[in-house]
N, C-alpha and C. Protein backbone atom coordinates (compact mmCIF):
# COMPACT_ATOMS: atom_id res chain seq x y z
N UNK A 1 17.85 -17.25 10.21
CA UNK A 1 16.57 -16.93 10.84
C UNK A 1 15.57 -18.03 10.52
N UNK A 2 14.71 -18.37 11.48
CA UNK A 2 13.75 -19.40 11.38
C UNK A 2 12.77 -19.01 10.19
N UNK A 3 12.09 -19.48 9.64
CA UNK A 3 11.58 -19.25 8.43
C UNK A 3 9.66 -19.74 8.91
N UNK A 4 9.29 -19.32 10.01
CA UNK A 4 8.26 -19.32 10.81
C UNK A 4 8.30 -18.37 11.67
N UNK A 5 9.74 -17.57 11.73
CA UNK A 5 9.65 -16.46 12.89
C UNK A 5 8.65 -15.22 12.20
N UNK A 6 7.69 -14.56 12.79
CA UNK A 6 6.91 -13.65 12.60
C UNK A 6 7.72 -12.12 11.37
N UNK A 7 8.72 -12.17 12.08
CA UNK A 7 9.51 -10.90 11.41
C UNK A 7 9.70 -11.61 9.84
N UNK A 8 10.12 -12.71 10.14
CA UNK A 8 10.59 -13.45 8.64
C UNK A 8 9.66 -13.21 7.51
N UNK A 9 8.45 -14.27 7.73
CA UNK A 9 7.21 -13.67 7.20
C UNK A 9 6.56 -12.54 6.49
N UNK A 10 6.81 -11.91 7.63
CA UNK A 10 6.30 -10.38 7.37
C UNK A 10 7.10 -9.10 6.52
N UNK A 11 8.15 -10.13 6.26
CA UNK A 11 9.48 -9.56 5.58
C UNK A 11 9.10 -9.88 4.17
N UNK A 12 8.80 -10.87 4.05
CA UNK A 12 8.40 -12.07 2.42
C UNK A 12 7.36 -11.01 1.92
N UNK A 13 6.67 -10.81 3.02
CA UNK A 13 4.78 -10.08 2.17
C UNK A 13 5.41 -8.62 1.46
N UNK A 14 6.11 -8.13 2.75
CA UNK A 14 6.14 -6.29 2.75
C UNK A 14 7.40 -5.92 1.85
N UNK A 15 8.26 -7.39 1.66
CA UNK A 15 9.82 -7.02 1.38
C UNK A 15 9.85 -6.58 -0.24
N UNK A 16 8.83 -7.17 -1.11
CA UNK A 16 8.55 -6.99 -2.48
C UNK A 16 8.85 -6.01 -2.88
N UNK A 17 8.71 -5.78 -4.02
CA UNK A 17 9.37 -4.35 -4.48
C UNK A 17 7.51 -3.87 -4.73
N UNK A 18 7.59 -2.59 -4.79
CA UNK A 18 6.18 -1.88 -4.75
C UNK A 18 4.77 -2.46 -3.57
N UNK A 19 4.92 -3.19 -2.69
CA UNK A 19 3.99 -3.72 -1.97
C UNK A 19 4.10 -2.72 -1.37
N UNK A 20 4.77 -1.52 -0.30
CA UNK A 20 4.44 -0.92 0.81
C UNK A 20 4.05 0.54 -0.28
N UNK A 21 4.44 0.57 -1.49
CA UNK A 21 3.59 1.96 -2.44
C UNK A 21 2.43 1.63 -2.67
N UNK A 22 1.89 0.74 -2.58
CA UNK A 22 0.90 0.11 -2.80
C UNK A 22 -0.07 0.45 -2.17
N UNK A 23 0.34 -0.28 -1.13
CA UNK A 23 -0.47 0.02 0.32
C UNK A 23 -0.50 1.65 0.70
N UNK A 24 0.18 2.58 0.27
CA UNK A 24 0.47 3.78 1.16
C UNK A 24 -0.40 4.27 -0.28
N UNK A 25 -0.40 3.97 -1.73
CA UNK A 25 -1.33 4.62 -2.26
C UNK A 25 -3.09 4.18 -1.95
N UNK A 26 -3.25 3.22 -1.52
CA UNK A 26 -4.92 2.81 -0.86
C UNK A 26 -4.94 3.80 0.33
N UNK A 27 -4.03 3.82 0.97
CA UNK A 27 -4.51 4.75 1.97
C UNK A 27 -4.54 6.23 1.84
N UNK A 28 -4.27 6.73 0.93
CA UNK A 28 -4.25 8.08 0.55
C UNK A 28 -5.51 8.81 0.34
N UNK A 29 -5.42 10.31 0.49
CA UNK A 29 -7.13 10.56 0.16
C UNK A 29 -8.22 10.30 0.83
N UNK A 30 -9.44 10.75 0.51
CA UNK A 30 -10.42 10.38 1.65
C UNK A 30 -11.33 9.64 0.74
N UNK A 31 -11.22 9.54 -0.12
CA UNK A 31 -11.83 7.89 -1.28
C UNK A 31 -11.25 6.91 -0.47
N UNK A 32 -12.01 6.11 0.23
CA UNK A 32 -11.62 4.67 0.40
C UNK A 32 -10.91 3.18 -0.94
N UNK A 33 -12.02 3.56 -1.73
CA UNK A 33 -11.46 2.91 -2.88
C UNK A 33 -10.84 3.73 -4.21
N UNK A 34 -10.22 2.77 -4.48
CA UNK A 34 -9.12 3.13 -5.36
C UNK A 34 -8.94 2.36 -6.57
N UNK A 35 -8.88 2.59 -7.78
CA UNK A 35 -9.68 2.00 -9.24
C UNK A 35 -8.10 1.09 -9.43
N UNK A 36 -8.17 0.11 -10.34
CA UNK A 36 -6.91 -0.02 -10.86
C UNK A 36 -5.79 0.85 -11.71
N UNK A 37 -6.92 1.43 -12.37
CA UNK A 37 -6.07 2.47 -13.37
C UNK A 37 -5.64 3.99 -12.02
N UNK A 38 -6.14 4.12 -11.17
CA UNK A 38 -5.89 4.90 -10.39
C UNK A 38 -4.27 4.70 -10.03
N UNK A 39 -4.19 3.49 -9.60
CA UNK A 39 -2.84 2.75 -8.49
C UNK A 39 -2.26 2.63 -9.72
N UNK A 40 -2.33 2.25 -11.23
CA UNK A 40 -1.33 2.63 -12.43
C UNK A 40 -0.91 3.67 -12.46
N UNK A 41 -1.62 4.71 -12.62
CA UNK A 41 -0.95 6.05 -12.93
C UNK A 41 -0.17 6.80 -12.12
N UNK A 42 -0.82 6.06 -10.73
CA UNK A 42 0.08 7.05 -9.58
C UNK A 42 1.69 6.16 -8.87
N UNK A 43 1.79 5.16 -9.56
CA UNK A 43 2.89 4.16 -9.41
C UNK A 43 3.53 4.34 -10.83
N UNK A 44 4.13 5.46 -11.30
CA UNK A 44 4.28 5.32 -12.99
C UNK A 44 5.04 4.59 -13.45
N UNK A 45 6.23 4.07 -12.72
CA UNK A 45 6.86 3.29 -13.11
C UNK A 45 6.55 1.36 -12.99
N UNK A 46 5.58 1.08 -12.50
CA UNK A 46 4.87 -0.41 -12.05
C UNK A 46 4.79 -0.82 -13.43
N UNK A 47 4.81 -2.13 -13.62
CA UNK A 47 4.49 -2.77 -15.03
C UNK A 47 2.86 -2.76 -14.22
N UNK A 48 2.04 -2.95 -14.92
CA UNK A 48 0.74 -3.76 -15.01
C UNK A 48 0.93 -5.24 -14.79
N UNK A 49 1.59 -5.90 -14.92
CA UNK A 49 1.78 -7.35 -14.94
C UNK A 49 2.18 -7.55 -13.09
N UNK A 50 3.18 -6.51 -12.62
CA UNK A 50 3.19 -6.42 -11.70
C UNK A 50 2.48 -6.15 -10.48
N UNK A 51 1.99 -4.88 -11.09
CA UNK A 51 0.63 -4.04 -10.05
C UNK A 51 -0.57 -5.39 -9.60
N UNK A 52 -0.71 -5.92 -10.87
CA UNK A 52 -1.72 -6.97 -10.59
C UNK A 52 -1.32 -8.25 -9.90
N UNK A 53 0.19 -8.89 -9.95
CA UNK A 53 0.36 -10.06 -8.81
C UNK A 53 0.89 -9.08 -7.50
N UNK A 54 0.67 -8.02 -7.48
CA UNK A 54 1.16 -7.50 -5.92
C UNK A 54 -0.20 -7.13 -5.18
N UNK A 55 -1.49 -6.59 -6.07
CA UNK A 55 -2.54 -6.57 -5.64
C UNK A 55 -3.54 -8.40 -5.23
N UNK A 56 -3.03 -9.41 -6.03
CA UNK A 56 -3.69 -10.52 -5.99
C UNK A 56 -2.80 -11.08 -4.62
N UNK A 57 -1.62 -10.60 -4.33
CA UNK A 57 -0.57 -11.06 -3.12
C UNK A 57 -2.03 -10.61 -1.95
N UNK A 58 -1.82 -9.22 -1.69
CA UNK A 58 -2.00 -8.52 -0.78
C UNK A 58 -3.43 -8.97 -0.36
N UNK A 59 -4.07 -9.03 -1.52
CA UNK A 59 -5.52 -9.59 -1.25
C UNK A 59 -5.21 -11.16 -0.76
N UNK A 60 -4.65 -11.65 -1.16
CA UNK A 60 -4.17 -13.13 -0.23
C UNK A 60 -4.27 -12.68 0.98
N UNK A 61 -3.40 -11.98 1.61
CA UNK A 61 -2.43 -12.22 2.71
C UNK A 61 -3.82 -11.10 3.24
N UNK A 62 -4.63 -10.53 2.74
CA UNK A 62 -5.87 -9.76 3.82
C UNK A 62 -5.68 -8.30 3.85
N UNK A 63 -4.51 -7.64 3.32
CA UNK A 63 -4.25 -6.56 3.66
C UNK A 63 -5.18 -5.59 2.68
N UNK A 64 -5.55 -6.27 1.86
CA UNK A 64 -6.60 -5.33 1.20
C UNK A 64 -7.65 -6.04 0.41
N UNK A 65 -8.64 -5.68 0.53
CA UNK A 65 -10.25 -5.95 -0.48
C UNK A 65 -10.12 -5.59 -2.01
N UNK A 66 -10.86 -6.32 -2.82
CA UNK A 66 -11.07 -5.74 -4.03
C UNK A 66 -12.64 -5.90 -3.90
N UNK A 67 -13.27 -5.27 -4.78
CA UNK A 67 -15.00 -5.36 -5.19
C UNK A 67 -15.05 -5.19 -6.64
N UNK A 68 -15.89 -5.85 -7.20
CA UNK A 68 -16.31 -5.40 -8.63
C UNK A 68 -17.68 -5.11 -9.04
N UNK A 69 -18.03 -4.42 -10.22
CA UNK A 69 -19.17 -3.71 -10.38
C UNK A 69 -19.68 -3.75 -11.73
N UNK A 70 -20.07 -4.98 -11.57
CA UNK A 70 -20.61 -5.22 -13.15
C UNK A 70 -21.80 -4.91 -13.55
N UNK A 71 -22.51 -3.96 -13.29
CA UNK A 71 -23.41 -3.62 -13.42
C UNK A 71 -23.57 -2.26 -14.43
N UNK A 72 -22.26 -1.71 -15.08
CA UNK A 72 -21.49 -1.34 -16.18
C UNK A 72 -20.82 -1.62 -16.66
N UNK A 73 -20.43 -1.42 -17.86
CA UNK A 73 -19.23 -1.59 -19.14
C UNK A 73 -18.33 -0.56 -19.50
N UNK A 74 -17.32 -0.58 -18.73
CA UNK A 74 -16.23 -1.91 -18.97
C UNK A 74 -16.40 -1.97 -16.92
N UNK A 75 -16.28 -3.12 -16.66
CA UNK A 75 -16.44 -3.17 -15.24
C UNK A 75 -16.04 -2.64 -14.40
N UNK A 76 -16.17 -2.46 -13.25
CA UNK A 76 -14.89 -1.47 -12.53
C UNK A 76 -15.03 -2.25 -11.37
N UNK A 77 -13.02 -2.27 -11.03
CA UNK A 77 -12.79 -3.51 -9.99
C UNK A 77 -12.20 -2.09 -9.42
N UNK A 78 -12.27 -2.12 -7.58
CA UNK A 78 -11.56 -1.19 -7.03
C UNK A 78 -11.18 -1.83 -5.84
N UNK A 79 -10.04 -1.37 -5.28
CA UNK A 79 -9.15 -1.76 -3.87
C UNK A 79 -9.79 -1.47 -2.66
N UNK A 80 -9.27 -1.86 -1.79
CA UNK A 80 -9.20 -0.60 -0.43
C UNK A 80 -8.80 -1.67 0.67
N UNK A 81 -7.72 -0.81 1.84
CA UNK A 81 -7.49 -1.68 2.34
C UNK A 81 -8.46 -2.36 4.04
N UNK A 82 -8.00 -3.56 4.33
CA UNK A 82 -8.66 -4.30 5.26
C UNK A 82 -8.27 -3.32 6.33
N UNK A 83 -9.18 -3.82 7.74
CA UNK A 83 -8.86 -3.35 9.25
C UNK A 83 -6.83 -3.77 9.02
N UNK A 84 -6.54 -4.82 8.80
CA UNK A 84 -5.77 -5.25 9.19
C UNK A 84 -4.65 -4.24 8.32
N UNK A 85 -4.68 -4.02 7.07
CA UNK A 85 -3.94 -3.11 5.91
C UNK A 85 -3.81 -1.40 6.39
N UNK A 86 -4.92 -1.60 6.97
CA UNK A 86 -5.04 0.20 7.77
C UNK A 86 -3.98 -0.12 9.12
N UNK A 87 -3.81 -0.73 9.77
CA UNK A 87 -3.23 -1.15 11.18
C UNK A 87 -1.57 -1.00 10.52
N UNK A 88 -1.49 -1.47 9.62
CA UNK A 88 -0.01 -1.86 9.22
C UNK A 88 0.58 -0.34 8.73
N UNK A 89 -0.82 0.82 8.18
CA UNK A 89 0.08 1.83 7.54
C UNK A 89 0.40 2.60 9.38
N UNK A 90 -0.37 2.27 10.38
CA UNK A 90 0.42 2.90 11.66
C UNK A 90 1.69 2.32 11.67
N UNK A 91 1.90 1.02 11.22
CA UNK A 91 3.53 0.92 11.30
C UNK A 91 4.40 1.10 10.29
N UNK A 92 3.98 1.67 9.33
CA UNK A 92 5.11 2.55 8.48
C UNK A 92 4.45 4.14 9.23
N UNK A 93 3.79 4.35 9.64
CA UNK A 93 4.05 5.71 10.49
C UNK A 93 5.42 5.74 11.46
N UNK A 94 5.15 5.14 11.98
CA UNK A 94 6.04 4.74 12.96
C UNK A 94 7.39 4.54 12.41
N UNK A 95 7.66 3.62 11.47
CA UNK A 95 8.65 4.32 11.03
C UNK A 95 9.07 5.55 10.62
N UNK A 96 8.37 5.57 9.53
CA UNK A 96 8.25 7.29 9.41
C UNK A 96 9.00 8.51 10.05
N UNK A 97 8.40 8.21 11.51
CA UNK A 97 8.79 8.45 12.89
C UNK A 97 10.62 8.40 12.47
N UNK A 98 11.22 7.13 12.79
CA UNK A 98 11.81 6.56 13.08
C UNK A 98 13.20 6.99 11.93
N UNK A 99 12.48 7.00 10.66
CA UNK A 99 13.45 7.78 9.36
C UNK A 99 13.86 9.28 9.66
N UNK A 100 12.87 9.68 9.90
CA UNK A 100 13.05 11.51 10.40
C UNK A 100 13.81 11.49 11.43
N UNK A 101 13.52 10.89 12.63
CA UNK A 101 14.52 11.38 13.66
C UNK A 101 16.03 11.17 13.62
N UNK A 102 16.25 9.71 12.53
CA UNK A 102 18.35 9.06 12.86
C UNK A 102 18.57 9.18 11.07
N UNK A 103 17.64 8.84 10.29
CA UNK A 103 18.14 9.04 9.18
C UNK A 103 18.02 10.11 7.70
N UNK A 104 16.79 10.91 8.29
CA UNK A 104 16.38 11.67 6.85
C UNK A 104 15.84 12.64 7.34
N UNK A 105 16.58 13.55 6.79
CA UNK A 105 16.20 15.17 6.91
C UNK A 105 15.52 16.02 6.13
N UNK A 106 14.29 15.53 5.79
CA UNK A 106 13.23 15.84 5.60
C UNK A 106 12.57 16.93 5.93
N UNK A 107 12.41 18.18 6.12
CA UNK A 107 11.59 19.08 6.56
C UNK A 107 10.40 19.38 6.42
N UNK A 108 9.76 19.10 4.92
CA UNK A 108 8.19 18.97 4.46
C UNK A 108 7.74 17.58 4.79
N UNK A 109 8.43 16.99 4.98
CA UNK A 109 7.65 15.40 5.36
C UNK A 109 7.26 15.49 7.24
N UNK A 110 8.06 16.30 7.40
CA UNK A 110 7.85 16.27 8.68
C UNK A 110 6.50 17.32 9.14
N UNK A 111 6.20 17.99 8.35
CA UNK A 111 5.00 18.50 8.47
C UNK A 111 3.55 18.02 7.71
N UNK A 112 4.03 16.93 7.11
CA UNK A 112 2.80 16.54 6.60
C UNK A 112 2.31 14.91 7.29
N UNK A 113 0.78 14.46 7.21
CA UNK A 113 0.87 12.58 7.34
C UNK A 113 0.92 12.07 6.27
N UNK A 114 0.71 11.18 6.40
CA UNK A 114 1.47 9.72 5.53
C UNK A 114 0.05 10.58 4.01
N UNK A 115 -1.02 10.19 5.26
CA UNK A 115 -2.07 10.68 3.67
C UNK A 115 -2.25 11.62 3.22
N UNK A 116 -1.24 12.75 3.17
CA UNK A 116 -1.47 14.30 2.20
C UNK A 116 0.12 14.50 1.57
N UNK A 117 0.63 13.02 1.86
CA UNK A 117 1.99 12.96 1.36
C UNK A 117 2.11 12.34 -0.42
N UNK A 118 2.99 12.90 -0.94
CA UNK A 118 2.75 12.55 -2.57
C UNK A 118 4.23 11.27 -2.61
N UNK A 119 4.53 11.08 -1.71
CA UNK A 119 5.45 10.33 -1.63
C UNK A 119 6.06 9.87 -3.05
């Protein structure tokens, strides 16, 4: 495969291990932002060493914002994702879609969305 083809690419960003939990935990909830220690606890198995080059990735590549708030101690840095990071969880919907109908028989997933899911 060409290593400029779009799918390729998009394979490198999303293919990581914990990048699409990542993303599906920012979108969860009706808090837009999401603390670091938040996306630790609810990823229990993530190193920290990790969580943080998959969040510094993602913020590369646009799929999500950070902000910080130094205007207390100890600071508080929080996530949330871009137009573009929200667009992408319609295409793990879509899969979603796509798991339920040929491969996974799921019955509570199929009644819930992506964001009231504890995945």
């Amino acid at each position: 495969m060409n290593k400029n083809c779009a799918v390729y690419k998009t394979s490198e960003i999303l293919g990581k291990r914990w990048t699409i939990l990542i993303l599906l935990e920012l979108y969860k909830e009706k808090n837009k932002w999401k603390r670091y220690s938040y996306l630790k606890n609810r990823l229990m198995n993530i190193t920290p060493k990790i969580l943080s080059e998959r969040l510094k990735e993602l913020q590369k590549e646009k799929l999500i914002e950070r902000k910080m708030d130094v205007s207390s101690f100890p600071i508080k840095t929080e996530y949330s994702l871009t137009k573009s990071g929200e667009e992408l969880i319609k295409v793990m919907e879509e899969m979603k879609r796509w798991a339920l109908k040929w491969k996974i028989n799921n019955k509570e997933c199929r009644k819930m969305k992506c964001r009231d899911c504890d995945f």
